[in-house]
C-alpha atoms as a PDB file:
ATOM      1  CA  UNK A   1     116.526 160.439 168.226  1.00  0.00           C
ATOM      2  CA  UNK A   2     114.203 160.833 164.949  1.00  0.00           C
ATOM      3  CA  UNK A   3     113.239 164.228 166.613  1.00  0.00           C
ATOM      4  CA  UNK A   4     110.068 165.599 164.490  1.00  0.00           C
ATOM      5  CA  UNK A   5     110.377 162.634 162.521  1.00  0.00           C
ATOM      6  CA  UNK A   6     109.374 160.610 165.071  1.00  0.00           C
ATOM      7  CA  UNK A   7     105.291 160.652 164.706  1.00  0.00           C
ATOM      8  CA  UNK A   8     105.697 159.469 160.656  1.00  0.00           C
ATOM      9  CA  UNK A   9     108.151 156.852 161.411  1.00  0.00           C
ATOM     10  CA  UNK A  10     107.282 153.252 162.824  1.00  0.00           C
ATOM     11  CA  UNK A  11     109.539 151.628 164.924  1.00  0.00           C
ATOM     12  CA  UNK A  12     109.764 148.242 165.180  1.00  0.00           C
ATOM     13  CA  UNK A  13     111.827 145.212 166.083  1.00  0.00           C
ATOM     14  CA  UNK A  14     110.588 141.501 166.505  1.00  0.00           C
ATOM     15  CA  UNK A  15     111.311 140.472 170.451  1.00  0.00           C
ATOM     16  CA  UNK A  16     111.654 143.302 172.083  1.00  0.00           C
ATOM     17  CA  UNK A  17     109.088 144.749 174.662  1.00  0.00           C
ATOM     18  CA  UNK A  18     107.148 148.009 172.788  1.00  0.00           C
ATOM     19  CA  UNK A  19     109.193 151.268 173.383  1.00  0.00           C
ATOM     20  CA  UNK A  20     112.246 148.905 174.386  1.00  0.00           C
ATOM     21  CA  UNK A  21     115.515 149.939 172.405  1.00  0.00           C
ATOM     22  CA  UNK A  22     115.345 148.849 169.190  1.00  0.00           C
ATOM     23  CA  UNK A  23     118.532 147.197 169.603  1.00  0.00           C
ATOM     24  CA  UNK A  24     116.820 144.286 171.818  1.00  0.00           C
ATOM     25  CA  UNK A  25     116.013 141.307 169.765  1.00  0.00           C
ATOM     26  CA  UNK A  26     117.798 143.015 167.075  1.00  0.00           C
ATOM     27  CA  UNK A  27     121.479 142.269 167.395  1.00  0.00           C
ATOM     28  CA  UNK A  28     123.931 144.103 164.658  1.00  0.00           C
ATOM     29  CA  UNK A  29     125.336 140.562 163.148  1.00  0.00           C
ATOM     30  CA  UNK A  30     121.279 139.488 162.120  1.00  0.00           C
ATOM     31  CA  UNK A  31     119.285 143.043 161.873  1.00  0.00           C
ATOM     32  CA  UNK A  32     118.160 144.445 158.600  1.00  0.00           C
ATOM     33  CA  UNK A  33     117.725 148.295 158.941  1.00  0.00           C
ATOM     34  CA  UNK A  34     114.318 148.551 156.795  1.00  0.00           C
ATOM     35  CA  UNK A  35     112.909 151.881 155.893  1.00  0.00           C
ATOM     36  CA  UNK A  36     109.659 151.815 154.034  1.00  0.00           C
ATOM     37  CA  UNK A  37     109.131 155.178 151.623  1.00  0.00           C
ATOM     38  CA  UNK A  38     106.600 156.084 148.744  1.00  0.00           C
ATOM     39  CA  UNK A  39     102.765 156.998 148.918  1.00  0.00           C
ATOM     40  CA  UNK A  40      99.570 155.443 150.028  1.00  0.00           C
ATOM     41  CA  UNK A  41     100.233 151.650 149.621  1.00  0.00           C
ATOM     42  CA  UNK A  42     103.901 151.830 151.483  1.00  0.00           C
ATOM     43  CA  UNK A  43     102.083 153.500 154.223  1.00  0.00           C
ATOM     44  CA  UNK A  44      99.515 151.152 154.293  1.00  0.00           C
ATOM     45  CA  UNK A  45      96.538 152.779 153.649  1.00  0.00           C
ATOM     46  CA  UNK A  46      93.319 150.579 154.274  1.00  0.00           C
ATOM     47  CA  UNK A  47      95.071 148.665 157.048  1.00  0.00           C
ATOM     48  CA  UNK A  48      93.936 148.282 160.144  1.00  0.00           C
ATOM     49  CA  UNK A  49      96.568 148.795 163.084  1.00  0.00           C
ATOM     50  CA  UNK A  50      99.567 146.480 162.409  1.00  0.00           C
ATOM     51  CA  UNK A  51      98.574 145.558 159.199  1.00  0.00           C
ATOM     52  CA  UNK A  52     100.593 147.750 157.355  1.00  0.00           C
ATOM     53  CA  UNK A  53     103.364 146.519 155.079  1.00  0.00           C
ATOM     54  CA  UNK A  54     106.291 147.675 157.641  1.00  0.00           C
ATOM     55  CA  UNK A  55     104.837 145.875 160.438  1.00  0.00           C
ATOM     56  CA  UNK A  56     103.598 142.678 158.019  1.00  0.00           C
ATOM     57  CA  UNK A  57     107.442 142.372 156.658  1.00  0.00           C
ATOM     58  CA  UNK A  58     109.143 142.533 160.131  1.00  0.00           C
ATOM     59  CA  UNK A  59     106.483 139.783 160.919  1.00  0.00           C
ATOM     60  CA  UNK A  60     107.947 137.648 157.987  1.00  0.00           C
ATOM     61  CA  UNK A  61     111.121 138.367 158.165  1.00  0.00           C
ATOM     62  CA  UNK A  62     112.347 138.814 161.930  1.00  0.00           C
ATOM     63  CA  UNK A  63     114.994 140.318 163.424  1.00  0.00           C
ATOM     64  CA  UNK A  64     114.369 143.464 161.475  1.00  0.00           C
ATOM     65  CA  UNK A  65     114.502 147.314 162.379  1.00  0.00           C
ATOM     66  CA  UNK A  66     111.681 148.695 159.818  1.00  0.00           C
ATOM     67  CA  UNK A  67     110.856 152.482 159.657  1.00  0.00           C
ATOM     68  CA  UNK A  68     107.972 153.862 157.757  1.00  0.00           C
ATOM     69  CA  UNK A  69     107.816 157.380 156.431  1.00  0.00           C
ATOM     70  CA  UNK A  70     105.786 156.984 153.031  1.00  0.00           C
ATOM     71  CA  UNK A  71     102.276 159.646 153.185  1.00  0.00           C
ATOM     72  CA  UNK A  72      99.479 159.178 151.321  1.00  0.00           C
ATOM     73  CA  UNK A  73      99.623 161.231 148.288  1.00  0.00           C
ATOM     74  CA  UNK A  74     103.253 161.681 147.932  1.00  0.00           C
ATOM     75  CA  UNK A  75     104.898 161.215 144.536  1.00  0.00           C
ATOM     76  CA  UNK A  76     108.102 160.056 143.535  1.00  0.00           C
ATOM     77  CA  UNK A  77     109.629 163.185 143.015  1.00  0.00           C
ATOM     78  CA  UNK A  78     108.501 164.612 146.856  1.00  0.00           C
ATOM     79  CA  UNK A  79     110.461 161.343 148.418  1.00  0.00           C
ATOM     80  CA  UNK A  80     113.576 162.825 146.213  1.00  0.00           C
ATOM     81  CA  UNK A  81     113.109 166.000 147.853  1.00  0.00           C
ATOM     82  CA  UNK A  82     112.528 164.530 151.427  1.00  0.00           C
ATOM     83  CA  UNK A  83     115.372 161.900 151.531  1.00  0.00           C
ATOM     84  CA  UNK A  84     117.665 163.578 152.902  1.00  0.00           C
ATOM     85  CA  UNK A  85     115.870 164.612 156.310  1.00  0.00           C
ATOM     86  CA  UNK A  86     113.300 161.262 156.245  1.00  0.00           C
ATOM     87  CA  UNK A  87     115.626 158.307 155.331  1.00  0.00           C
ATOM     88  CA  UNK A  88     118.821 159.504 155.314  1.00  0.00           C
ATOM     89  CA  UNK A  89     118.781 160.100 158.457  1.00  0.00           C
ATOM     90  CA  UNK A  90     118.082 156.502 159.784  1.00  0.00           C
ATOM     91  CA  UNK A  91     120.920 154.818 157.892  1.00  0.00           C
ATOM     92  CA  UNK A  92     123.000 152.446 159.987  1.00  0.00           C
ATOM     93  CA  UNK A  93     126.825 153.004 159.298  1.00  0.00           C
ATOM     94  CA  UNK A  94     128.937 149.559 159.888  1.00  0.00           C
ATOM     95  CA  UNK A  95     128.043 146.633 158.127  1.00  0.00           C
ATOM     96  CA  UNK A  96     124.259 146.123 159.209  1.00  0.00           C
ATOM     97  CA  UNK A  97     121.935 145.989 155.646  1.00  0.00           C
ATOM     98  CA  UNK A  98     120.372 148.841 154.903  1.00  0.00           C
ATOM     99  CA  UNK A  99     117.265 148.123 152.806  1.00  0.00           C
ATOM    100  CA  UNK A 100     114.617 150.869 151.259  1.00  0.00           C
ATOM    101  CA  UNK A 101     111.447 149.346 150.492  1.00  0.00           C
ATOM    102  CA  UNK A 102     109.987 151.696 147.843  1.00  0.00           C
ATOM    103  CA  UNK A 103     106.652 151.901 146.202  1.00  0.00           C
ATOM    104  CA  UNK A 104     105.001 155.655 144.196  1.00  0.00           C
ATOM    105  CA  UNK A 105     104.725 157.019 140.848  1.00  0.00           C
ATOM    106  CA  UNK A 106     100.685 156.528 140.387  1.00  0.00           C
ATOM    107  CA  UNK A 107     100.343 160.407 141.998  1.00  0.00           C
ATOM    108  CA  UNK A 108     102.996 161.441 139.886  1.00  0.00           C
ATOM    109  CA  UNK A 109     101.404 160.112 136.359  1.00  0.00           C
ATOM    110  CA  UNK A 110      98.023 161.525 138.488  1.00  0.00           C
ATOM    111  CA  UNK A 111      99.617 164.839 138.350  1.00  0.00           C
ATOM    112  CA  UNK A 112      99.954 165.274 134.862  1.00  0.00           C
ATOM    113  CA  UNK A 113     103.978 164.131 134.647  1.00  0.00           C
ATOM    114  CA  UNK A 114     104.879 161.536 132.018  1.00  0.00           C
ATOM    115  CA  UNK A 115     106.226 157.800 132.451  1.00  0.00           C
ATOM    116  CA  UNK A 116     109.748 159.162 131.217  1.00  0.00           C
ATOM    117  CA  UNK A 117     109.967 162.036 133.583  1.00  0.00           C
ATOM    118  CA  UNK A 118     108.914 160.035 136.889  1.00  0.00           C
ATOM    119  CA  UNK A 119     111.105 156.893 136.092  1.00  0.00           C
ATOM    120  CA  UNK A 120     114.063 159.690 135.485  1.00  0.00           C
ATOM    121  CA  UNK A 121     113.314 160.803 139.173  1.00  0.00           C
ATOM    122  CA  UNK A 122     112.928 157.603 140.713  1.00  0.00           C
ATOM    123  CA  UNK A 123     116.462 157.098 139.035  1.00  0.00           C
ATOM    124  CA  UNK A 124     117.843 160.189 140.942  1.00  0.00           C
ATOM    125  CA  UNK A 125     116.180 158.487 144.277  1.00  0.00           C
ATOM    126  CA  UNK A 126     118.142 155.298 143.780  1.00  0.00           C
ATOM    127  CA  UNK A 127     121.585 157.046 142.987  1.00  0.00           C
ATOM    128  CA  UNK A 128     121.182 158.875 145.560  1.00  0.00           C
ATOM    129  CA  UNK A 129     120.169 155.957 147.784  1.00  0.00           C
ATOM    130  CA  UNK A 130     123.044 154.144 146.444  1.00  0.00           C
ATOM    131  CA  UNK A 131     125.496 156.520 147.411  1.00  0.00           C
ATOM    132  CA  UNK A 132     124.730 156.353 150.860  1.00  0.00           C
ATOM    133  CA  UNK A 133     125.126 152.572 150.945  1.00  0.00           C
ATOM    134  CA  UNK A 134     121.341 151.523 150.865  1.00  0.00           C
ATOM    135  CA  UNK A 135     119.790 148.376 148.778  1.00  0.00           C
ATOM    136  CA  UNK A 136     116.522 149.654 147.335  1.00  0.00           C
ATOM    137  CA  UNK A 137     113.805 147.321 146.709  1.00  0.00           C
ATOM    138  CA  UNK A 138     110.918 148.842 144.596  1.00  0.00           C
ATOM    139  CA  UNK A 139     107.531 147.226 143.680  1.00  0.00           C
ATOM    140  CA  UNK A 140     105.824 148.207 140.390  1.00  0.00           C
ATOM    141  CA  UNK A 141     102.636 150.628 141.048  1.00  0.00           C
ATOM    142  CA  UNK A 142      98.900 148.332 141.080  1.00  0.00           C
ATOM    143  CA  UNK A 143      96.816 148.879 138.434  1.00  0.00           C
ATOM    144  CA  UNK A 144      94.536 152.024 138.147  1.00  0.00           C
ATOM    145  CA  UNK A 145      91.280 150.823 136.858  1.00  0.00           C
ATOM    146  CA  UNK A 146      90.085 154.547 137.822  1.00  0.00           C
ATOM    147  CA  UNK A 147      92.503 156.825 135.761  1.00  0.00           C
ATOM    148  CA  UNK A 148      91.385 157.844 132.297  1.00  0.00           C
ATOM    149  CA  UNK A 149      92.955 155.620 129.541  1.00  0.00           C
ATOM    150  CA  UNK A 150      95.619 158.274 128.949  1.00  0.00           C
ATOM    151  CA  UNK A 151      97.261 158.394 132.488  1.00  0.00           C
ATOM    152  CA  UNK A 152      96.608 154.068 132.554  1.00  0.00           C
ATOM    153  CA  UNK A 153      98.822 153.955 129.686  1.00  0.00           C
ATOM    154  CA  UNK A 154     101.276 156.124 131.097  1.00  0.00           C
ATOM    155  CA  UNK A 155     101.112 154.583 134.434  1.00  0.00           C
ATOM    156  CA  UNK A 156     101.400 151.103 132.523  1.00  0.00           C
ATOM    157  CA  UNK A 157     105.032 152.911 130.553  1.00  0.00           C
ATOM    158  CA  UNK A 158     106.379 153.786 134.554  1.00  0.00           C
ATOM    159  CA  UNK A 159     105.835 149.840 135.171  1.00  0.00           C
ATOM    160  CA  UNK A 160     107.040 148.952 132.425  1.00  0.00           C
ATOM    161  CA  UNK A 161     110.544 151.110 133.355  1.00  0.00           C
ATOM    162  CA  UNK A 162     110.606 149.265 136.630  1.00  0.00           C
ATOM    163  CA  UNK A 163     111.063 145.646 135.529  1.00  0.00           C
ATOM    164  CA  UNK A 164     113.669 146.880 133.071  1.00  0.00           C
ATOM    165  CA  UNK A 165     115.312 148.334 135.764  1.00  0.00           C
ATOM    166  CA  UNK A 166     117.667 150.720 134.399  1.00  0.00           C
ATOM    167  CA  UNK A 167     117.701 152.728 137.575  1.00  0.00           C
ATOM    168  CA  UNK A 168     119.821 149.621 138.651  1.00  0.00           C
ATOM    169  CA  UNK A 169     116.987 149.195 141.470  1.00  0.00           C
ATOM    170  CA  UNK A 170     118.407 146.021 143.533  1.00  0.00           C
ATOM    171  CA  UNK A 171     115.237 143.922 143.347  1.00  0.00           C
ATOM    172  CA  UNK A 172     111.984 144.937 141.018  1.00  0.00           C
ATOM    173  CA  UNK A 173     109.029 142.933 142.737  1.00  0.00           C
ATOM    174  CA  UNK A 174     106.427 143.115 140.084  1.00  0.00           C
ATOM    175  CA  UNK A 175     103.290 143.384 141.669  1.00  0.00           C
ATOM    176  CA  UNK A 176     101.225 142.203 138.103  1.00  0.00           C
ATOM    177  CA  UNK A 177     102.736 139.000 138.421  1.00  0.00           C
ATOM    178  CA  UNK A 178     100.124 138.319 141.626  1.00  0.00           C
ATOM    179  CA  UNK A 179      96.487 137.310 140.063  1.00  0.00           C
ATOM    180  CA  UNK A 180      95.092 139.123 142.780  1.00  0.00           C
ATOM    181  CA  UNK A 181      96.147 142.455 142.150  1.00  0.00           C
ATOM    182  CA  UNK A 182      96.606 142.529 138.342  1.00  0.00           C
ATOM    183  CA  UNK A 183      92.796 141.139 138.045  1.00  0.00           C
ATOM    184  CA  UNK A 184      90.018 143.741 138.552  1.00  0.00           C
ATOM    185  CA  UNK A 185      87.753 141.283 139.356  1.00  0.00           C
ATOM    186  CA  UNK A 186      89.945 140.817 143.284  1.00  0.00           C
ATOM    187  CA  UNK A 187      89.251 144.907 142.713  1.00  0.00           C
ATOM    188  CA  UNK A 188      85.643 144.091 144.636  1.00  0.00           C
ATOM    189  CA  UNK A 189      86.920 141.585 147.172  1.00  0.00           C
ATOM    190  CA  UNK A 190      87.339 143.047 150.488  1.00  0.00           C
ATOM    191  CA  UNK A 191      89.883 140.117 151.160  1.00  0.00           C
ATOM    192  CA  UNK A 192      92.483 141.617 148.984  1.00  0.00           C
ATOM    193  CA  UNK A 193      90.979 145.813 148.442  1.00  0.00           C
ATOM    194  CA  UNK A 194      89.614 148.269 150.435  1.00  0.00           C
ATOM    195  CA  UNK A 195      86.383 149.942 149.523  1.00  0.00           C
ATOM    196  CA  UNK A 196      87.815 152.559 147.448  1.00  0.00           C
ATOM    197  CA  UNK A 197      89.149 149.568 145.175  1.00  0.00           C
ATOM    198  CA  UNK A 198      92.630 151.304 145.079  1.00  0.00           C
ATOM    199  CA  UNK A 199      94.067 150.519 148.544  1.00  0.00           C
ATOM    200  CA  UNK A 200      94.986 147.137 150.127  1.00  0.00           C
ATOM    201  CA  UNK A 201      92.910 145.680 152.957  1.00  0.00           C
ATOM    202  CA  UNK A 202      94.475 143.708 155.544  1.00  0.00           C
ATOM    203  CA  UNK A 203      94.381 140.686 153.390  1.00  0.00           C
ATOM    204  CA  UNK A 204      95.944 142.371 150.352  1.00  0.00           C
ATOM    205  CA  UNK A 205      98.859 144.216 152.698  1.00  0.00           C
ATOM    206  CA  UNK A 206      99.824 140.207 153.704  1.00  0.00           C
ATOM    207  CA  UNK A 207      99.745 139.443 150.086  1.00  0.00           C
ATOM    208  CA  UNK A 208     101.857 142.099 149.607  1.00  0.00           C
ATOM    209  CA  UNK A 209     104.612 141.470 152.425  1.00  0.00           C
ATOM    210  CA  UNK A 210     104.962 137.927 151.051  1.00  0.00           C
ATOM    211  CA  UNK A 211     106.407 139.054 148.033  1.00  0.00           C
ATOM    212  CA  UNK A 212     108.435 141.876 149.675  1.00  0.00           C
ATOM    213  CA  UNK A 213     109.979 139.690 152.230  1.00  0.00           C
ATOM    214  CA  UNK A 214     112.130 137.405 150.228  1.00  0.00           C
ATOM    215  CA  UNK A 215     113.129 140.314 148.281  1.00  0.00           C
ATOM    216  CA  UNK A 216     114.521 142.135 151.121  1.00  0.00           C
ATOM    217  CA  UNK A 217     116.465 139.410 152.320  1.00  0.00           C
ATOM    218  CA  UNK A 218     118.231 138.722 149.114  1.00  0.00           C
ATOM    219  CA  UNK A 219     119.339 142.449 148.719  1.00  0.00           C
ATOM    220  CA  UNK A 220     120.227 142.497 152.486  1.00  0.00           C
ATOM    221  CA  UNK A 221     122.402 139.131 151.956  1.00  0.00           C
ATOM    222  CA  UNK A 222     120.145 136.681 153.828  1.00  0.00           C
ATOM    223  CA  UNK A 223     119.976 134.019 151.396  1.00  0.00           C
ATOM    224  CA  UNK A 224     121.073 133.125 147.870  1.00  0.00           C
ATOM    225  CA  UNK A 225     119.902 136.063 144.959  1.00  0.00           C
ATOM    226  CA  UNK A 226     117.297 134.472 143.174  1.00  0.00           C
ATOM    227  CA  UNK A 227     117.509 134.516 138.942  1.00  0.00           C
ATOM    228  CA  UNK A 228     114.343 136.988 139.173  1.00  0.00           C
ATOM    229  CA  UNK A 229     112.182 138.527 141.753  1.00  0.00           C
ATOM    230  CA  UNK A 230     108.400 138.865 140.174  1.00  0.00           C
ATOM    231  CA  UNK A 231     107.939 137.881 136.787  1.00  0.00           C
END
């Protein structure tokens, strides 16, 4: 039981009747435990219902158990502080991938903390991910045509930190790499942003689960570890 948990985490698993055990559809030999964690875009702000990431990926990917705790707002240093009663908690002991899905650091640079200091945290997240026998996939942060050139520049450093991937991350997905998010002109195109020009829409969220997907099944051991995920 997730207990108070329960309202911030989506359940889902591909085949099995809504509110039916997870474990339907879902046998141990082909699940992927999948919790998503991070801020706005992991919880799929701008979505409309089932178009979030979580529920996008499990469409992808099948056979997939996929959690999603991530709150709008929260930086990189609150999902430190909060792992050990939101994900921690859902890890699956015995052989069945565990995969974190991972996407923040824009509130954190919006906050007034440096690149340096927020890529030192996420580090902490993924040791501490690590130790518990989870594969973490993170995606760099969009672009933020709306910060001040200062906080760009340091958001731009954080990104930067993420494909170099000292925080031995198991798969970067760089999200510059897609046309449609790097280029502020898609920033006006309802197919791929929200109004507010900072969130996904629907469109942008299955974008965005196409380049998570493969990801998460290399890290979880589902097919052959590409030379590079993103660019």
């Amino acid at each position: 039981m997730i207990g108070r948990f329960a309202v911030a985490a989506v359940l889902l698993c591909l085949g099995a009747h809504p509110g039916a055990a997870a474990e339907k559809g879902c046998s141990s030999a082909a699940c992927i435990n999948i919790v998503f964690d991070g801020d706005s875009i992991s919880a799929g702000v701008g979505a409309t219902r089932d178009h979030t990431p979580d529920h996008l990926v499990a469409r992808v990917l099948g056979h997939v158990r996929v959690y999603n705790v991530a709150v709008s707002g929260r930086p990189v240093g609150e999902c430190l502080r909060l792992f050990p009663d939101l994900v921690a908690r859902l890890f699956v002991p015995g052989g069945e991938p565990n995969v974190i899905v991972f996407h923040a650091g824009d509130n954190d640079i919006n906050l007034g903390n440096n690149a340096a200091h927020t890529y030192a945290v996420f580090t902490s997240y993924v040791s501490l991910a690590h130790a518990q026998g989870w594969k973490v996939v993170v995606s760099t942060e969009l672009k933020r045509f709306d910060f001040p050139a200062a906080k760009e520049a340091q958001l731009e450093a954080y990104n930067d930190r993420l494909r170099e991937n000292k925080a031995h991350a198991d798969a970067v997905v760089d999200l510059d790499a897609e046309p449609k998010f790097a280029d502020v002109a898609y920033r006006s195109d309802p197919a791929v942003f929200s109004k507010d020009r900072v969130h996904l829409s629907d469109g942008g969220y299955a974008v965005l689960a196409e380049l998570l997907a493969p990801a998460v099944k290399q890290v979880a051991g589902r097919e052959p570890i590409a030379k590079r995920v993103g660019r």
